[in-house]
PDB file of N, CA and C in Angstrom:
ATOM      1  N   UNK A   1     -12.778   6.358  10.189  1.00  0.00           N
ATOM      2  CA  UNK A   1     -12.217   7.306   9.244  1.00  0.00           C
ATOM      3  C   UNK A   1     -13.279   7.670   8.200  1.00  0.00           C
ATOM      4  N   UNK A   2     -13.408   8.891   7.656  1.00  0.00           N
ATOM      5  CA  UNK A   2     -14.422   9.242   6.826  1.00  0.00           C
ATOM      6  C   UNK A   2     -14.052   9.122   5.101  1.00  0.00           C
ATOM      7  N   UNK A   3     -14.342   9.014   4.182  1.00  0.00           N
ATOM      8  CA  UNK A   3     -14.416   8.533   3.076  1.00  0.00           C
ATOM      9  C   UNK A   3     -13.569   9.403   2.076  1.00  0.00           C
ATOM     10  N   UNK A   4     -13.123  10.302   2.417  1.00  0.00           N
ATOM     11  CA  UNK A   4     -12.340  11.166   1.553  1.00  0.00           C
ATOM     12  C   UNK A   4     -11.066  10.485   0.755  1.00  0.00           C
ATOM     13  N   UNK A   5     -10.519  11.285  -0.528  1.00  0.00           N
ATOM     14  CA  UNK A   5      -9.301  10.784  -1.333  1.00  0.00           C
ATOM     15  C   UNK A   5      -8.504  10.142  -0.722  1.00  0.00           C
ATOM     16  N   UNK A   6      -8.033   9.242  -0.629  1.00  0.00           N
ATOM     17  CA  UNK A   6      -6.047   9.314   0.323  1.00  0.00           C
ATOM     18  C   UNK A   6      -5.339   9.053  -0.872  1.00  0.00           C
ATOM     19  N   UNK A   7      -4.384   9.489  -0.958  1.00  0.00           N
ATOM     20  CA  UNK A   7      -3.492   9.362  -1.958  1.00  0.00           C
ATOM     21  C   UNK A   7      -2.300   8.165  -1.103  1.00  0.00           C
ATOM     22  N   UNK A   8      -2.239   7.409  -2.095  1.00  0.00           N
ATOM     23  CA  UNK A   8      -1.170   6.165  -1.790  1.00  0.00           C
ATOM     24  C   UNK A   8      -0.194   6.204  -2.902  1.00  0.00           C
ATOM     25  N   UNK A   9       1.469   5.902  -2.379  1.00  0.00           N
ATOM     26  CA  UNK A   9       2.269   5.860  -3.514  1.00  0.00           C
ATOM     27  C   UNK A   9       2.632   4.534  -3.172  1.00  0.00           C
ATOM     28  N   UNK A  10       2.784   4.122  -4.440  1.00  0.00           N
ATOM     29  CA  UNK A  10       3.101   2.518  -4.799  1.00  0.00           C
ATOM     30  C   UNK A  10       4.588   2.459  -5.274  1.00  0.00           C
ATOM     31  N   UNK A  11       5.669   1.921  -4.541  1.00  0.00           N
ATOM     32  CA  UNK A  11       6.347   1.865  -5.493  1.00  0.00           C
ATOM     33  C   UNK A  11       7.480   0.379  -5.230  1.00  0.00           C
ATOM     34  N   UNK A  12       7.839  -0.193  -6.510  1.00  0.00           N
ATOM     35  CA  UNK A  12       8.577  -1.103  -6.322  1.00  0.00           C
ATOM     36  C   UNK A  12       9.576  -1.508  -6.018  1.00  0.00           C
ATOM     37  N   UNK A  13      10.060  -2.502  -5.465  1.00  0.00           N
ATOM     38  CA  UNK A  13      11.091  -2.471  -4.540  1.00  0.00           C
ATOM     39  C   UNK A  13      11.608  -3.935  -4.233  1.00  0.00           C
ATOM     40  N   UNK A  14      12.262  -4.553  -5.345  1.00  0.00           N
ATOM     41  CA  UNK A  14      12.366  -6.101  -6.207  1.00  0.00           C
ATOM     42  C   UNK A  14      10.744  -7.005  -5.652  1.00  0.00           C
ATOM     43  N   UNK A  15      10.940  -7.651  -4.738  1.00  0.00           N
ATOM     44  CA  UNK A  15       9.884  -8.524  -5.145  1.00  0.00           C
ATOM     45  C   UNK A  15       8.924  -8.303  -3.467  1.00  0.00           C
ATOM     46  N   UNK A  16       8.859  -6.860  -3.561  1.00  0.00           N
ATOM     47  CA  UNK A  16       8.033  -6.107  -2.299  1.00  0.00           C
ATOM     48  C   UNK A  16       7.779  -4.646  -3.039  1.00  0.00           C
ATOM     49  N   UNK A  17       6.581  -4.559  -1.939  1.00  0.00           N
ATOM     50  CA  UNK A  17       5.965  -2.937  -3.081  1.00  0.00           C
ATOM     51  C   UNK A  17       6.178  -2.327  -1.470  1.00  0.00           C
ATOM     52  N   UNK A  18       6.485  -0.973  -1.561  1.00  0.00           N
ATOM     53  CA  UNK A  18       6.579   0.186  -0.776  1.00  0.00           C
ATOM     54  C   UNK A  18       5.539   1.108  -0.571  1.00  0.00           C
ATOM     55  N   UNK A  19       4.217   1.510   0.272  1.00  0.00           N
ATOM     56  CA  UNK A  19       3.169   1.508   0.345  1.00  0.00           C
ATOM     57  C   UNK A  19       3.945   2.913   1.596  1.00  0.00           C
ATOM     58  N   UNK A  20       3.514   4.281   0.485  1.00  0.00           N
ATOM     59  CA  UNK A  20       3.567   5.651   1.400  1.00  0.00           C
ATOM     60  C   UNK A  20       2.552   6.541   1.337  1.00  0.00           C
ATOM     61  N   UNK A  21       2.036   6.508   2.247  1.00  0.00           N
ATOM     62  CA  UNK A  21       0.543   7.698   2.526  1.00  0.00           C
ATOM     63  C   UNK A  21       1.440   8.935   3.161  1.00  0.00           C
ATOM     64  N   UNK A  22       0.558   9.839   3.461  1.00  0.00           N
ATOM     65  CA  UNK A  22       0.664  11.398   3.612  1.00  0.00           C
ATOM     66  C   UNK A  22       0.235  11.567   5.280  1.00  0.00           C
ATOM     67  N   UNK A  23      -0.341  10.458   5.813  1.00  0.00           N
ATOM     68  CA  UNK A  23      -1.156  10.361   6.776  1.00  0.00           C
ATOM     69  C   UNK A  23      -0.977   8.887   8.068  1.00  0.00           C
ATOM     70  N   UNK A  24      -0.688   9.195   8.901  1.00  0.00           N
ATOM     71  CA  UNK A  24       0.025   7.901   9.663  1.00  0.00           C
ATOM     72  C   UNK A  24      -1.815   6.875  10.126  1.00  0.00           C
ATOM     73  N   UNK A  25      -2.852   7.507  10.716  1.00  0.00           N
ATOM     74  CA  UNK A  25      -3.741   7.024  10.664  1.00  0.00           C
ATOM     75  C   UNK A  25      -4.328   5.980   9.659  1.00  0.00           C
ATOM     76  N   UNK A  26      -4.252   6.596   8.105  1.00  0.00           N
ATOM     77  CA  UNK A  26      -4.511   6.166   6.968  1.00  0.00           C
ATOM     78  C   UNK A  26      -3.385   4.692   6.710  1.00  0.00           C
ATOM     79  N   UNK A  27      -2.335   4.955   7.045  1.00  0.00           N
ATOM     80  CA  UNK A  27      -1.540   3.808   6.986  1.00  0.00           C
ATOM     81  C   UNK A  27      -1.710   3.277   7.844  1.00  0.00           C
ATOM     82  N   UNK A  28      -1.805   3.119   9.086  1.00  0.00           N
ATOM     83  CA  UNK A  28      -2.334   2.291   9.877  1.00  0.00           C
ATOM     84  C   UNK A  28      -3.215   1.130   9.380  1.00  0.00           C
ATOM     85  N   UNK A  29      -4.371   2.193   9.522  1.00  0.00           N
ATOM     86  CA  UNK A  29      -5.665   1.466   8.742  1.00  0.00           C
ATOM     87  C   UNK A  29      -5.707   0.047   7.856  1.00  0.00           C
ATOM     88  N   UNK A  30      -4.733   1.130   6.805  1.00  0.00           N
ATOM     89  CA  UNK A  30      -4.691  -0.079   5.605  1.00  0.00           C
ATOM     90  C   UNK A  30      -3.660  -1.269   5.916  1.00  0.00           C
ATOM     91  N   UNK A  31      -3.128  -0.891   6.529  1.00  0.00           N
ATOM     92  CA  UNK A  31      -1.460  -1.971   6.921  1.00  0.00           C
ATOM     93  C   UNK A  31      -2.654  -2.838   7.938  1.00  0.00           C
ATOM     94  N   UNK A  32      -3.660  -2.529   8.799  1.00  0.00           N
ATOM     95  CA  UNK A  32      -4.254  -3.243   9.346  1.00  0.00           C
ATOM     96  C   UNK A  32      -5.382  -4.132   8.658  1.00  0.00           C
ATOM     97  N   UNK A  33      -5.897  -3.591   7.971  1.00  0.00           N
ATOM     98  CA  UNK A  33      -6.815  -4.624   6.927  1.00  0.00           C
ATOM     99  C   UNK A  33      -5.666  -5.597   5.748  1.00  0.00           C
ATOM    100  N   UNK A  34      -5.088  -5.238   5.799  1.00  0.00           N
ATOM    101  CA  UNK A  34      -4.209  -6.254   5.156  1.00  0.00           C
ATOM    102  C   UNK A  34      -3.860  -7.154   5.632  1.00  0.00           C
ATOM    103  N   UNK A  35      -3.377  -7.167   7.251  1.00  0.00           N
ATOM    104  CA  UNK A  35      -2.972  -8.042   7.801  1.00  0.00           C
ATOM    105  C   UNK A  35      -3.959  -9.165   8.281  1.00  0.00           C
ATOM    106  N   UNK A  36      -5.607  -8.185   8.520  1.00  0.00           N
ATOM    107  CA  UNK A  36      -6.866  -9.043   8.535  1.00  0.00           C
ATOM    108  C   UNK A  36      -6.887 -10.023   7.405  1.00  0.00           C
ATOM    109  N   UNK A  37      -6.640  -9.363   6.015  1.00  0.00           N
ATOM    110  CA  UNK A  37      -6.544 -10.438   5.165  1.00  0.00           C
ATOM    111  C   UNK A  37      -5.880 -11.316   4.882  1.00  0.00           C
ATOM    112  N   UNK A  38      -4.653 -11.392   6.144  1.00  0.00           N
ATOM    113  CA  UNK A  38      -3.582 -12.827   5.657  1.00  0.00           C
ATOM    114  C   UNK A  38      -2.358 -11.756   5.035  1.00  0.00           C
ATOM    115  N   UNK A  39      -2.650 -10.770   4.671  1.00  0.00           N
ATOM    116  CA  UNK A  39      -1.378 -10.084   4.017  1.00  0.00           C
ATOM    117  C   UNK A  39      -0.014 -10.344   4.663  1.00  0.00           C
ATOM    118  N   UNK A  40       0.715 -10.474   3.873  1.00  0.00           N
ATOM    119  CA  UNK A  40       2.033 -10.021   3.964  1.00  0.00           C
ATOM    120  C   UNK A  40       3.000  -8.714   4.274  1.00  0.00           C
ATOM    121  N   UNK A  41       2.834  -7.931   6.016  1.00  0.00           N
ATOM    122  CA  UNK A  41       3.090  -6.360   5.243  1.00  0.00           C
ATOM    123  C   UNK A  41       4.782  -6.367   6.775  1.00  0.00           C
ATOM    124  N   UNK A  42       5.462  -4.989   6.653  1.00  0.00           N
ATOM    125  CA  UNK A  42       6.097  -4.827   7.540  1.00  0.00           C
ATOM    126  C   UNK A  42       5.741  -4.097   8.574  1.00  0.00           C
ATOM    127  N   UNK A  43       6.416  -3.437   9.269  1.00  0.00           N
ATOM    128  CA  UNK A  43       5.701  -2.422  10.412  1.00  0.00           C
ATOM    129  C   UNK A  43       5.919  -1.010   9.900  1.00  0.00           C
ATOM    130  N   UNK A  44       5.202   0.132  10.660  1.00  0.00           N
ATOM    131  CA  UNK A  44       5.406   1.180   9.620  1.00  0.00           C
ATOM    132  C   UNK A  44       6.590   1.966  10.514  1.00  0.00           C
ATOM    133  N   UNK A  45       7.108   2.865   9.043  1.00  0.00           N
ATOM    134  CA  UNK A  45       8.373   3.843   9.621  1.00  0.00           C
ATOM    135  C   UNK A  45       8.155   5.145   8.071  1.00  0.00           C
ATOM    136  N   UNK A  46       9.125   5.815   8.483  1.00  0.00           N
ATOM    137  CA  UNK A  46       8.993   7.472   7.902  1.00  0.00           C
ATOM    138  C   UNK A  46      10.300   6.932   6.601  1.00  0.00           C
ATOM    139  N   UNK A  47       9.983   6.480   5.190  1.00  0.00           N
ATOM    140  CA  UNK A  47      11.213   6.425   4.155  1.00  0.00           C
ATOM    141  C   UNK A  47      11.772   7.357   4.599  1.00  0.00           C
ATOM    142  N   UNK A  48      13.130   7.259   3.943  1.00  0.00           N
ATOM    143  CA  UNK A  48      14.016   7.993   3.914  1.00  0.00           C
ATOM    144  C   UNK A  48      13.582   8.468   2.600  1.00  0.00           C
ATOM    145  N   UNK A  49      13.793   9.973   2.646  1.00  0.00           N
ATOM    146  CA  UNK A  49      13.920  10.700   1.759  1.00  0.00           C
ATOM    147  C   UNK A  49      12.431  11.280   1.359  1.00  0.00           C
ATOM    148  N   UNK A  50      11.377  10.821   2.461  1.00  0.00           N
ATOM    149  CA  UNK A  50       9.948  11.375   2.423  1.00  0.00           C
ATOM    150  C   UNK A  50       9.267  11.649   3.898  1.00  0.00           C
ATOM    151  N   UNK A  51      10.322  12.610   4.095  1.00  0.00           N
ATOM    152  CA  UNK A  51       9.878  13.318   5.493  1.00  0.00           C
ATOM    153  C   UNK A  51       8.674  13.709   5.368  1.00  0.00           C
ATOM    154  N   UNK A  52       7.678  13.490   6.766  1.00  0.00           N
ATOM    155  CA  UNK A  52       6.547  13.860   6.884  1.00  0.00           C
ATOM    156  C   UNK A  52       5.247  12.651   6.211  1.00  0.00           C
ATOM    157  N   UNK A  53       6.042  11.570   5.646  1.00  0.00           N
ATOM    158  CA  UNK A  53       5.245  10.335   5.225  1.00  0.00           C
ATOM    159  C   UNK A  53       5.132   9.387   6.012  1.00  0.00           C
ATOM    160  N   UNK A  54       4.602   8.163   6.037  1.00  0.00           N
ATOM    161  CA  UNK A  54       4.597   7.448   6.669  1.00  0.00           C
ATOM    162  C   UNK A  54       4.165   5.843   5.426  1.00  0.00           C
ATOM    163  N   UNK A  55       5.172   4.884   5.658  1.00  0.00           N
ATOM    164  CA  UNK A  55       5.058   3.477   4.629  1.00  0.00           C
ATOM    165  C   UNK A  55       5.112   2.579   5.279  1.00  0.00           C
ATOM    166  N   UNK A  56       5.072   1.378   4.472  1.00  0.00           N
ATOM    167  CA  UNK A  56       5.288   0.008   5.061  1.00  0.00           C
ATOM    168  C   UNK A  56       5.369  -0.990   3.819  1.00  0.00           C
ATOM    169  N   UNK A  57       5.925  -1.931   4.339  1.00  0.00           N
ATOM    170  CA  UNK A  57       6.539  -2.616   3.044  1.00  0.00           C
ATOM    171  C   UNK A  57       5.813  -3.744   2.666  1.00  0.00           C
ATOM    172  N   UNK A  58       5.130  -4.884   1.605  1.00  0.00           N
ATOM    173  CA  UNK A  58       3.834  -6.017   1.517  1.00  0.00           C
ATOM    174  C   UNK A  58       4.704  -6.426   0.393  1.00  0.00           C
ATOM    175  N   UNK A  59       4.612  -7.774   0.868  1.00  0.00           N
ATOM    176  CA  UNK A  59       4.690  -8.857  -0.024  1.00  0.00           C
ATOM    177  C   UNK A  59       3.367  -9.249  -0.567  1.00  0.00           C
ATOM    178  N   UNK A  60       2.488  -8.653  -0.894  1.00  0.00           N
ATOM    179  CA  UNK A  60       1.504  -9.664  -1.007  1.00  0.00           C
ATOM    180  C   UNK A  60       0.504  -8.856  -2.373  1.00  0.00           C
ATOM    181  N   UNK A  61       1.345  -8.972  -3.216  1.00  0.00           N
ATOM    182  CA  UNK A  61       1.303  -7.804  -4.440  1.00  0.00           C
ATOM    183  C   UNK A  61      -0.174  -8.301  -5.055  1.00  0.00           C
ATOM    184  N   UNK A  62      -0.812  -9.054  -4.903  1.00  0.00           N
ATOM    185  CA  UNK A  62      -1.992  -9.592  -5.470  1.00  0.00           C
ATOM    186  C   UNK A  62      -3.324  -9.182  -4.549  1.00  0.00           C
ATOM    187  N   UNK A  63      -3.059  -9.062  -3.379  1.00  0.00           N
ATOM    188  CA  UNK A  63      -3.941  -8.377  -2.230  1.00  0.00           C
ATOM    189  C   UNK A  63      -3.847  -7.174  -2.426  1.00  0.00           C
ATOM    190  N   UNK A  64      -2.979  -6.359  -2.522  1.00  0.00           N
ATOM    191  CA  UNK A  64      -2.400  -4.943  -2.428  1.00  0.00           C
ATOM    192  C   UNK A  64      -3.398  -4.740  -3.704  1.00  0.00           C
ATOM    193  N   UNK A  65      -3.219  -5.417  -5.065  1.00  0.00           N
ATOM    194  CA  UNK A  65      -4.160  -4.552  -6.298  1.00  0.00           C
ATOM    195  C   UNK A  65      -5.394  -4.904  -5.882  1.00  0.00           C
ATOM    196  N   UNK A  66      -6.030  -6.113  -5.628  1.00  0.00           N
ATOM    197  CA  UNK A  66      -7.055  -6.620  -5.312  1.00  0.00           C
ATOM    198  C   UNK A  66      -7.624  -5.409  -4.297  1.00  0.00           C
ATOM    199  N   UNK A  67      -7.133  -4.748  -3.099  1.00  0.00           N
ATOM    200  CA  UNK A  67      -7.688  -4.324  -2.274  1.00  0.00           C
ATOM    201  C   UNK A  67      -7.741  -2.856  -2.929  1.00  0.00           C
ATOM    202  N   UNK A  68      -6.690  -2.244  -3.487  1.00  0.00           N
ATOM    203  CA  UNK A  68      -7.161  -0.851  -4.090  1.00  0.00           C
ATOM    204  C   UNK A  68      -7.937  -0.906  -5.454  1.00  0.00           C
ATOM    205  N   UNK A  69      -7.978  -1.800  -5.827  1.00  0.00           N
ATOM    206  CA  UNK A  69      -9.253  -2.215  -7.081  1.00  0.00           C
ATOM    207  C   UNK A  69     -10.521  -1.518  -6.533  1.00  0.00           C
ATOM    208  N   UNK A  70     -10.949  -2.125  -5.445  1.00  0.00           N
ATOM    209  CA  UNK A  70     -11.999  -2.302  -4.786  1.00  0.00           C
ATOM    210  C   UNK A  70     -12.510  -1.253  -4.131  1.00  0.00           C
ATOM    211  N   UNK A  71     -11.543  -0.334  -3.480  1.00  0.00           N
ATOM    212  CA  UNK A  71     -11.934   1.074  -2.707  1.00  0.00           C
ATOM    213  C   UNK A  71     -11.686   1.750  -3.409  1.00  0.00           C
ATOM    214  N   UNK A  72     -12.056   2.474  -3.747  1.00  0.00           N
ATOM    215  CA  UNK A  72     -12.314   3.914  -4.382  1.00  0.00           C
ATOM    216  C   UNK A  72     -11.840   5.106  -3.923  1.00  0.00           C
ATOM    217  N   UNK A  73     -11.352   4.916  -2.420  1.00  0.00           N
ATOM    218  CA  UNK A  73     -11.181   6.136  -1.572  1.00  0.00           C
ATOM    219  C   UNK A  73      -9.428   6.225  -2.200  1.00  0.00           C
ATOM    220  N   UNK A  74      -8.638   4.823  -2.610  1.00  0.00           N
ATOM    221  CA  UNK A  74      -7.514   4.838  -2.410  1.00  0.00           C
ATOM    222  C   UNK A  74      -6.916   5.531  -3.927  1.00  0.00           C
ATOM    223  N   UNK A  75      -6.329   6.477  -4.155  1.00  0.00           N
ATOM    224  CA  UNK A  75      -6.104   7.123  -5.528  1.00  0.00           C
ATOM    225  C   UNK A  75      -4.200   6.242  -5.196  1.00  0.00           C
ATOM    226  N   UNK A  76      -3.943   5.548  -6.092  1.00  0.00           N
ATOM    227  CA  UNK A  76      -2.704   5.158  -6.492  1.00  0.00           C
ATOM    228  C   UNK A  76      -1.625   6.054  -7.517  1.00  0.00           C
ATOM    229  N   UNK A  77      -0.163   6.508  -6.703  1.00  0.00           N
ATOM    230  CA  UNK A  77      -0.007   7.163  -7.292  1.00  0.00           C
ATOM    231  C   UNK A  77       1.622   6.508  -7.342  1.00  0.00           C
ATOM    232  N   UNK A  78       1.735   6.303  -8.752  1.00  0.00           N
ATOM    233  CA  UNK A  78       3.009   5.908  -8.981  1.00  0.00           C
ATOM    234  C   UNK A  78       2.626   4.057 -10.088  1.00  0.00           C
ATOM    235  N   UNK A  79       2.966   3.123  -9.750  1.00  0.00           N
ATOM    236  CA  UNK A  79       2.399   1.912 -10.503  1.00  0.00           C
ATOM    237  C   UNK A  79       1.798   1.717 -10.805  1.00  0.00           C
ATOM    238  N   UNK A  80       1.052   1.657 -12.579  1.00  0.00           N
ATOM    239  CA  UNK A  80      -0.640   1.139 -12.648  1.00  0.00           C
ATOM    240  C   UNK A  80      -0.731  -0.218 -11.741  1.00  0.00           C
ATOM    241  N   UNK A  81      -2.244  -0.304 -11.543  1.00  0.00           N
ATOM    242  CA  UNK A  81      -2.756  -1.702 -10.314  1.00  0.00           C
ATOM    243  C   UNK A  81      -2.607  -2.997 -11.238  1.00  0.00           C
ATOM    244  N   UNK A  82      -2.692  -2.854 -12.808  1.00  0.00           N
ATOM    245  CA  UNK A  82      -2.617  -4.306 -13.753  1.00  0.00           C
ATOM    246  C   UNK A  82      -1.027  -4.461 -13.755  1.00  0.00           C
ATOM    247  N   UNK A  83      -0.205  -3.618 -13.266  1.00  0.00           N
ATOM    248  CA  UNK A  83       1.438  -4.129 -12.912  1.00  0.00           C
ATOM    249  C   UNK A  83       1.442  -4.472 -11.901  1.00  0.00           C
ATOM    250  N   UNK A  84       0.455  -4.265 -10.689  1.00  0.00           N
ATOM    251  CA  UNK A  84       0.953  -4.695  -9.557  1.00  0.00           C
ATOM    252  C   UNK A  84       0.483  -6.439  -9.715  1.00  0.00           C
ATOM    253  N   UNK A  85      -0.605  -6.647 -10.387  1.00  0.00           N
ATOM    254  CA  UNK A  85      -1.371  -7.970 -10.575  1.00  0.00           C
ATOM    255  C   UNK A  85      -0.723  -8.752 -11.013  1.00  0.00           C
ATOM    256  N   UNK A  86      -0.055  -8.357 -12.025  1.00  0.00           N
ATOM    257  CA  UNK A  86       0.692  -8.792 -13.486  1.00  0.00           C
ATOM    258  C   UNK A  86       1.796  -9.191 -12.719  1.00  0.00           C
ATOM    259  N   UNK A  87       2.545  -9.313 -11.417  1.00  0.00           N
ATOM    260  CA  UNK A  87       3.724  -9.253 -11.076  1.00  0.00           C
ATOM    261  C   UNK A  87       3.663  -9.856  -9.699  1.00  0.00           C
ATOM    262  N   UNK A  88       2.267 -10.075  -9.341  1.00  0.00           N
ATOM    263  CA  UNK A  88       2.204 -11.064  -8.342  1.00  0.00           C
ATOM    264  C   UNK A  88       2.272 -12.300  -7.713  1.00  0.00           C
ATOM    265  N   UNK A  89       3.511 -12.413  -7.328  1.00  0.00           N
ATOM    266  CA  UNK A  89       3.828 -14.401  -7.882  1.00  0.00           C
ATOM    267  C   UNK A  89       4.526 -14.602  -6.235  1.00  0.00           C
ATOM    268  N   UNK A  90       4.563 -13.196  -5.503  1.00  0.00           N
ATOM    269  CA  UNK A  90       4.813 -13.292  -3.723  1.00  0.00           C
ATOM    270  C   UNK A  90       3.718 -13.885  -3.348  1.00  0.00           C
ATOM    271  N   UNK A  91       2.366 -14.204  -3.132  1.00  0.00           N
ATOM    272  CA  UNK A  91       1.400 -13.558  -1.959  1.00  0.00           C
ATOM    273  C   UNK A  91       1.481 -14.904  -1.629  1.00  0.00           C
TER     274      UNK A  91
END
């Protein structure tokens, strides 16, 4: 995959974050390096109510900031990443 924006929405969902890209490849991807890392994630499906998206669900709220800290490509849209940290007591 080449290096461009992806926009990721973060959003919470009691003690699991909801992880929706624009792009099923892009979620792939990341749902797959997560799982390289030991993550905690579900399998992916289309939310309801965000036709044309594609999510997946991670327990592992301390990996999840840790890993979009780190890439640059990933623009987070919805939770600052020091709430996702701040609230990590799953992984």
């Amino acid at each position: 995959m080449d290096n461009e924006q992806v926009r990721v929405h973060v959003l919470p969902m009691g003690i699991s974050q909801l992880l929706v890209f624009d792009n099923k490849e892009v979620a792939d991807e990341f749902r797959r390096l997560m799982r390289e890392k030991e993550g905690r994630v579900g399998p992916l499906f289309e939310p309801k109510g965000w036709e044309g998206y594609i999510g997946f669900f991670t327990y592992s709220r301390r990996l999840l900031a840790t890993m979009l800290e780190e890439n640059s490509r990933y623009h987070v849209v919805g939770r600052p990443l020091r709430s996702l940290a701040a609230h990590g007591k799953s992984d």
